[in-house]
Protein backbone atom coordinates (compact mmCIF):
# COMPACT_ATOMS: atom_id res chain seq x y z
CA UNK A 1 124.74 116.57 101.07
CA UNK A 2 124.44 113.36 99.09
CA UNK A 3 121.29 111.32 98.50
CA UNK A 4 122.16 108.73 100.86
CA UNK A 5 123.00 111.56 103.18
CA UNK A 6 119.23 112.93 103.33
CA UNK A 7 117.33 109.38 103.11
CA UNK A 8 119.49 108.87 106.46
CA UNK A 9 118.13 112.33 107.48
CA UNK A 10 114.84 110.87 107.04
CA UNK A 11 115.30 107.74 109.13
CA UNK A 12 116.73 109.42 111.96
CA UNK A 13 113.71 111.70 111.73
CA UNK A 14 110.48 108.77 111.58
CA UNK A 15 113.28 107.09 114.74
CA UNK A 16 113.19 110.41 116.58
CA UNK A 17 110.05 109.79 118.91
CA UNK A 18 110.69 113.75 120.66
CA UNK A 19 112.24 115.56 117.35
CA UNK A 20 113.48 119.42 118.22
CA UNK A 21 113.09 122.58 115.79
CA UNK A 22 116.41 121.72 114.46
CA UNK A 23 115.57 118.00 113.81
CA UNK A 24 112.94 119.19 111.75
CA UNK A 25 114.98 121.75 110.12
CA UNK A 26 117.21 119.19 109.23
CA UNK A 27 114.40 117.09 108.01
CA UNK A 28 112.54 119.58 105.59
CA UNK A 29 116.47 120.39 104.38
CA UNK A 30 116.56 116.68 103.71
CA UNK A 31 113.60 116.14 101.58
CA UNK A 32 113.66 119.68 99.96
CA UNK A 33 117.36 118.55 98.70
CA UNK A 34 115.64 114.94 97.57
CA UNK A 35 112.95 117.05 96.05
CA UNK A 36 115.41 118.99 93.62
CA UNK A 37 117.86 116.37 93.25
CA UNK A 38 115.80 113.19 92.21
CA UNK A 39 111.92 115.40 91.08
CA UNK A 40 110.44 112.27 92.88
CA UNK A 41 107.00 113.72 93.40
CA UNK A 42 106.71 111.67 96.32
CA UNK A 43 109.17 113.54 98.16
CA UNK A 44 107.42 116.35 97.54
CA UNK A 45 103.85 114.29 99.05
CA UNK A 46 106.06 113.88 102.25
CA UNK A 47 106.78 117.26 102.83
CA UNK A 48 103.35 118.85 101.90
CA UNK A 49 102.07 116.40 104.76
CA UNK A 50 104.60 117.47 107.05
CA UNK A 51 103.55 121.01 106.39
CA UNK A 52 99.74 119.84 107.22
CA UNK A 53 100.91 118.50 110.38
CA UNK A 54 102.06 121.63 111.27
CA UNK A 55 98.75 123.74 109.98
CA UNK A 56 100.78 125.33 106.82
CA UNK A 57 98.24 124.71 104.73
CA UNK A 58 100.04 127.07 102.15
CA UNK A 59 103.05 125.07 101.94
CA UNK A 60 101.41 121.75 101.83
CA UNK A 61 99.17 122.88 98.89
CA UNK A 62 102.19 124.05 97.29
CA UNK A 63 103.95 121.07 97.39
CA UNK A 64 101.00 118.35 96.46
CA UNK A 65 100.20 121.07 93.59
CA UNK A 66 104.08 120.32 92.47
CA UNK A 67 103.50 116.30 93.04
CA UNK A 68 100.28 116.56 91.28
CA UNK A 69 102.11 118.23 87.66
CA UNK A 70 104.14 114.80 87.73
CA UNK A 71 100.38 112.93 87.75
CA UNK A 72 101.01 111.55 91.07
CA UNK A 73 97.61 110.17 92.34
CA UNK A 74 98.11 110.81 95.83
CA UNK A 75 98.52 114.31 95.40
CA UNK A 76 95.88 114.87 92.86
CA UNK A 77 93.07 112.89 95.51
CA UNK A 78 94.34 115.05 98.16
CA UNK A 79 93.86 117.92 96.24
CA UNK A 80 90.65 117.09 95.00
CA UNK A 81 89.18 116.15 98.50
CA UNK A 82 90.70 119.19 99.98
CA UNK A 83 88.91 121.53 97.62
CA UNK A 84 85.76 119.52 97.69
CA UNK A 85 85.22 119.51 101.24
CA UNK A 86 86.86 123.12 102.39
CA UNK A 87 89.03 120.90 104.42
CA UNK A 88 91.37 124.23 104.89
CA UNK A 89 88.19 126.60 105.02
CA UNK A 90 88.08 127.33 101.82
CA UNK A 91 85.71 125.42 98.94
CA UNK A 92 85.90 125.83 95.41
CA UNK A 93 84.30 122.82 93.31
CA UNK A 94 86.08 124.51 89.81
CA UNK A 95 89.26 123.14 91.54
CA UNK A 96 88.07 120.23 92.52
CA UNK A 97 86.79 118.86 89.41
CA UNK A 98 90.02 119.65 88.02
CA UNK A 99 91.54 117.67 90.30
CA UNK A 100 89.06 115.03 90.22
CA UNK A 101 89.14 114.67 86.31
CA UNK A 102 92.84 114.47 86.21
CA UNK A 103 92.21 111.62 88.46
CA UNK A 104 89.94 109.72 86.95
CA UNK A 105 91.41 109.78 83.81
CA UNK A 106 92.66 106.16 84.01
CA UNK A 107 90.16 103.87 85.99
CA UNK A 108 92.82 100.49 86.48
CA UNK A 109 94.42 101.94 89.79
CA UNK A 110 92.71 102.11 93.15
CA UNK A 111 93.74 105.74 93.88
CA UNK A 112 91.83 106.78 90.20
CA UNK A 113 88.85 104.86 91.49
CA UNK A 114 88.74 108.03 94.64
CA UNK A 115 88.88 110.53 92.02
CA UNK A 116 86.12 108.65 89.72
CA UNK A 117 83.46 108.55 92.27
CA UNK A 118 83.57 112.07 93.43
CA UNK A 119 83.75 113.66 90.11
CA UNK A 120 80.02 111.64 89.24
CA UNK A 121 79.58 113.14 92.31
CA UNK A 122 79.64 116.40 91.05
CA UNK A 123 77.44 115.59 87.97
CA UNK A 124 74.66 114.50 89.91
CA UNK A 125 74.37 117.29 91.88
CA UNK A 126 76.01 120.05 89.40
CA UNK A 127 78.62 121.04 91.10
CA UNK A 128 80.90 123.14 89.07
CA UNK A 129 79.07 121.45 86.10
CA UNK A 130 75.60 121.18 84.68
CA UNK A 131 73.74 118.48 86.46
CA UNK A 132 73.77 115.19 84.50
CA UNK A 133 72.27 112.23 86.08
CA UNK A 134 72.67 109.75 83.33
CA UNK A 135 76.24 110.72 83.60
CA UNK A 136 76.66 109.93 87.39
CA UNK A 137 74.91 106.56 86.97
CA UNK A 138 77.17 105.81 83.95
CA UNK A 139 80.08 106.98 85.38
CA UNK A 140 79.14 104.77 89.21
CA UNK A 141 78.29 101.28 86.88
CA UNK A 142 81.60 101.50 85.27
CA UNK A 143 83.90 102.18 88.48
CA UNK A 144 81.85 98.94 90.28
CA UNK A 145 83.46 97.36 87.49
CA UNK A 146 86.60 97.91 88.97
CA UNK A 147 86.44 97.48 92.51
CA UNK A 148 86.44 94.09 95.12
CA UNK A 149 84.70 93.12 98.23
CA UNK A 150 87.74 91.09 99.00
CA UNK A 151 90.12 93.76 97.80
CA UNK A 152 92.28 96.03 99.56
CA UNK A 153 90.41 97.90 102.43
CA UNK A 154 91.60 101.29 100.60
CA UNK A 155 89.20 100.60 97.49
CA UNK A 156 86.28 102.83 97.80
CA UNK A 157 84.55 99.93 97.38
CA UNK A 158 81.53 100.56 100.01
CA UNK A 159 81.79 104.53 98.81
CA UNK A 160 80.65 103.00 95.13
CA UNK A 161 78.78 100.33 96.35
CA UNK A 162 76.39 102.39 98.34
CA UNK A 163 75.92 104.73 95.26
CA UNK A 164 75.07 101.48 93.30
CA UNK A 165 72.88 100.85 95.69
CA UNK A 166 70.99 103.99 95.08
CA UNK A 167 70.53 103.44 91.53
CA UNK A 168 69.71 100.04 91.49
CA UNK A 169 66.42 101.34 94.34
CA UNK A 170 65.59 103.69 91.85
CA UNK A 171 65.15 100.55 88.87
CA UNK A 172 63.09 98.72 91.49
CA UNK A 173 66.04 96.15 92.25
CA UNK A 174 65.79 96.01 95.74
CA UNK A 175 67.13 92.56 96.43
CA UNK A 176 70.13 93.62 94.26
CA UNK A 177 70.82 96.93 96.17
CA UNK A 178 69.94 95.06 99.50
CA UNK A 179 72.68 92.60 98.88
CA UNK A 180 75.13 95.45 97.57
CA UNK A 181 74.62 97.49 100.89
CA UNK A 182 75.40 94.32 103.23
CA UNK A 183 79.07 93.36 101.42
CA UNK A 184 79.47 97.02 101.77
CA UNK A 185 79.06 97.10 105.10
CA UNK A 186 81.16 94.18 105.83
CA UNK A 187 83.69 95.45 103.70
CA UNK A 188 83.22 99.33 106.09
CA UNK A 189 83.60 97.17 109.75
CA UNK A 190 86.90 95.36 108.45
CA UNK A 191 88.05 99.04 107.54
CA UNK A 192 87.02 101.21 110.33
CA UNK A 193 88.76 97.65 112.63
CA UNK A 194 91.97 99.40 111.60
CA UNK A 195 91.00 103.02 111.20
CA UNK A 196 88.12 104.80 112.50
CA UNK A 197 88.19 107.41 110.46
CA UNK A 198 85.59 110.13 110.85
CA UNK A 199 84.49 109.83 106.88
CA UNK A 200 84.50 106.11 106.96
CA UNK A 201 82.23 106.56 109.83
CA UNK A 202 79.99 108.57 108.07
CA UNK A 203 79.61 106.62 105.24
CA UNK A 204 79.16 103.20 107.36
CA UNK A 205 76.02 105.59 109.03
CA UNK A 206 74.34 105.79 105.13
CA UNK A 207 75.00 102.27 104.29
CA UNK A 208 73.04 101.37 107.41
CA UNK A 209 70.34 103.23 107.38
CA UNK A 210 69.84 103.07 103.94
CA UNK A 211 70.02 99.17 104.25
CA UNK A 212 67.23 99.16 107.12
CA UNK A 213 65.01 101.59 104.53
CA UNK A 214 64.68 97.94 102.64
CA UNK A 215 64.66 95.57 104.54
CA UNK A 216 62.96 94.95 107.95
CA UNK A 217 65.10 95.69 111.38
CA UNK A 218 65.30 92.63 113.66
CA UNK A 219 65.68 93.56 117.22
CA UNK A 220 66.68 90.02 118.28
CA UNK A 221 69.11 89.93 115.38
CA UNK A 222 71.48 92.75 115.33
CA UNK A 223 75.38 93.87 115.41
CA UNK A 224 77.52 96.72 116.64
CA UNK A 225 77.16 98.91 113.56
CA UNK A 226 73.57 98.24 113.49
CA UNK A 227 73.60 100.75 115.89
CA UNK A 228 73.66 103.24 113.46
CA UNK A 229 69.93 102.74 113.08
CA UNK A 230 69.19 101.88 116.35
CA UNK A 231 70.51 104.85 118.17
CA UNK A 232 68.67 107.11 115.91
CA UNK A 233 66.06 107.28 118.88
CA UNK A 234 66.27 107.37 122.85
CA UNK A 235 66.51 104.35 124.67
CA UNK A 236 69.63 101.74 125.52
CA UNK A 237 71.21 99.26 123.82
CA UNK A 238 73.02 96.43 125.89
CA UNK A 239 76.23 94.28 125.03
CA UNK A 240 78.56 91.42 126.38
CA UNK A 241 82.22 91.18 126.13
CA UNK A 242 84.10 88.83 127.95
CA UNK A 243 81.24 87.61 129.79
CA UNK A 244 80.58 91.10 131.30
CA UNK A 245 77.52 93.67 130.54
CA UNK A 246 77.81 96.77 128.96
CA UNK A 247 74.87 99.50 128.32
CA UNK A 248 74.76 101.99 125.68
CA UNK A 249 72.16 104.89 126.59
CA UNK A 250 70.47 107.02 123.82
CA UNK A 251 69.41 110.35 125.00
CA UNK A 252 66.02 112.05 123.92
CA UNK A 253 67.66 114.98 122.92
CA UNK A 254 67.95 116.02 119.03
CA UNK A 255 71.17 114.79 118.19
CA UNK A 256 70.99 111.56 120.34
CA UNK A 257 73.89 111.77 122.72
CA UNK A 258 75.56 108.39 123.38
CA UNK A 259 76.63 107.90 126.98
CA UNK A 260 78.86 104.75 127.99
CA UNK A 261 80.98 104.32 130.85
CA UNK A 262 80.84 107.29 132.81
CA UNK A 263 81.24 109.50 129.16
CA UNK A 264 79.12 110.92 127.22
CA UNK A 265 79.44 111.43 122.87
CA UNK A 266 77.66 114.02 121.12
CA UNK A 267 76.02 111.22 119.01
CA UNK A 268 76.84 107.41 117.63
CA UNK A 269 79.48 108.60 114.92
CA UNK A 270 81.58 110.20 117.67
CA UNK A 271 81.24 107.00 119.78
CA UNK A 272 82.28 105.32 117.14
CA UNK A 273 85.75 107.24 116.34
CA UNK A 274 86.35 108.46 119.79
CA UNK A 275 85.01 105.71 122.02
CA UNK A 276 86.67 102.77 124.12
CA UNK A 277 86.38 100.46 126.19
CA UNK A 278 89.11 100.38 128.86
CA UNK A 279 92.10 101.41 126.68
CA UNK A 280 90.88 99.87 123.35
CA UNK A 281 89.66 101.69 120.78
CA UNK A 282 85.77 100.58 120.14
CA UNK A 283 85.94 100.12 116.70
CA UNK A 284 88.93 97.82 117.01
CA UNK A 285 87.02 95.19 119.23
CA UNK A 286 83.21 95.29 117.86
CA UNK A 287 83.56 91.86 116.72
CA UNK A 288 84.22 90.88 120.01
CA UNK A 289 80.85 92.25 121.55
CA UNK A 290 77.69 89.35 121.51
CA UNK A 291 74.29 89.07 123.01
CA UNK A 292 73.10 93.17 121.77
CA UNK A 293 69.66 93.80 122.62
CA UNK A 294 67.38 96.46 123.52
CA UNK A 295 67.28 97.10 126.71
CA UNK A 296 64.71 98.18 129.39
C-alpha cells in the first residue's frame, strides 16, 4: 500500500453511504498505514472518532492520547472534555486539567480558547486544584480578549462571555454584563441554526435566564429562545410561521414538559435539540417564527 493508495481508501469510504465490515476493515487498514507512515496526528483524530462511533471508547482514547503527544488541539480538547464530563462513565478532573493546561498553553488559536475556559473552570470551583477565584476571573478577562461576536461560530465566545457576565454582576456592572449576555445570545441562535447541540443548548438556557435576572421580561416583546425563561412555568406560548398558528404548552409538572404537535419533550432543552416542525429541525427555522405571545 502506498499513500495515495489509502487516502483513496478513505474517499471510497466517506462515498460509501451503506459501508460493510470489510469496507471498514479496509478503512481502519487505511488510516492505521497513514498513521505509521506520515505520524500525522490527524490521522490518528480520524480513527479515534471512528472508534467512538462504534462505542470503543478504549481505542478512541488511545488514539487522541497518541494525537495529543504531537500537541494537536483537537485531541487534547477532546480529551479534556471527555475526562471533565465522564462522557465515557468515567470522571477524573487530575486528567482533565492536564489536558486542559496543555491546551491553554497558547491563547492565539480558537481550539486553546476551549481548553482556557474550562481549566478557570476548575479554579473556581477547585477541581483537581485549590480553589482560586482571582485566578478564574483573571484567567476569563484575558481569554475575552481573544474572542469575536462576529467570529467563527466555533469560538466559545458566548461560553466566555456568559462567565464575563458573571463577574462583571458581581462589580455591580450590570449594564455591561446585560449587554455581554445579549451578543452572546445572538452569537448562541446563529450557532445552534446549524447545530443544535445538546451543550450549546444548555448554555443558551444560562445566558437566558441569567439575562432576564437583570433586566425586566417583556411579554409583548419576546423571541424563540426567550423561551428558555418563559417555559420555566406552566402555561402556552403561541407562534406564527407562514401565516399559520402554532401553540407551545408548558405542563405543571416539575420539569415542565413541552408538548407541540401531537409530541411531547421532557422539557424546553429537548424541544430545542429534538424538535420540528414538519421535517425541519426547530432550531434551524426559529428566525422564521413571529407574533410569540402568551397565550390563554
Amino acid at each position: 500500500m502506498k499513500v495515495e493508495d489509502a487516502l483513496q481508501e478513505l474517499r471510497d469510504y466517506y462515498d460509501n453511504g451503506n459501508p460493510s465490515e470489510d469496507d471498514e476493515f479496509r478503512f481502519t487498514e487505511a488510516l492505521g498505514y497513514l498513521i505509521k507512515e506520515t505520524k500525522d496526528p490527524k490521522y490518528m483524530c480520524e480513527l479515534g472518532w471512528h472508534y467512538c462511533s462504534k462505542k470503543r471508547f478504549d481505542l478512541e482514547i488511545k488514539y487522541l492520547e497518541m494525537a495529543a503527544e504531537y500537541k494537536y488541539l483537537p485531541a487534547i480538547e477532546e480529551l479534556g472534555y471527555m475526562w471533565y464530563y465522564g462522557q465515557h462513565g468515567e470522571q477524573d478532573y487530575e486528567k482533565a486539567f492536564h489536558y486542559f493546561s496543555m491546551g491553554a498553553g497558547e491563547v492565539n488559536e480558537d481550539g486553546n480558547l476551549w481548553c482556557r475556559y474550562k481549566l478557570a473552570d476548575m479554579y473556581r470551583f477547585g477541581l483537581y486544584v485549590e480553589k482560586d477565584e482571582q485566578k478564574y476571573r483573571d484567567m476569563i478577562e484575558d481569554a475575552y480578549k481573544y474572542v469575536s461576536d462576529d467570529g467563527y461560530l466555533n469560538e466559545p465566545f458566548p461560553e466566555i462571555s456568559y462567565r464575563l457576565a458573571g463577574i462583571r454582576v458581581e462589580e455591580g456592572k450590570k449594564k455591561e454584563a446585560v449587554e455581554l449576555l445579549k451578543r452572546a445570545k445572538r452569537f448562541m441562535a446563529e450557532r445552534l441554526s446549524y447545530e443544535a447541540f445538546w451543550g450549546h443548548i444548555e448554555v443558551m438556557g444560562r445566558i437566558v435566564r441569567m439575562l432576564y435576572e437583570l433586566i425586566p421580561f417583556d411579554e409583548k416583546d419576546f423571541d424563540f429562545y426567550d423561551l428558555f425563561y418563559l417555559t420555566d412555568k406552566p402555561g402556552k406560548i403561541a407562534f406564527k410561521r407562514d401565516k399559520k398558528k402554532y401553540r407551545i404548552e408548558v405542563s405543571d409538572d416539575n420539569d415542565h414538559a413541552i408538548g407541540f404537535e401531537g409530541r411531547w419533550y421532557r422539557n424546553f432543552n429537548e424541544f430545542c435539540e429534538k424538535g420540528e416542525l414538519g421535517k425541519e429541525q426547530i432550531t434551524n427555522i426559529y428566525d422564521e417564527f413571529y407574533d410569540l405571545e402568551v397565550a390563554e
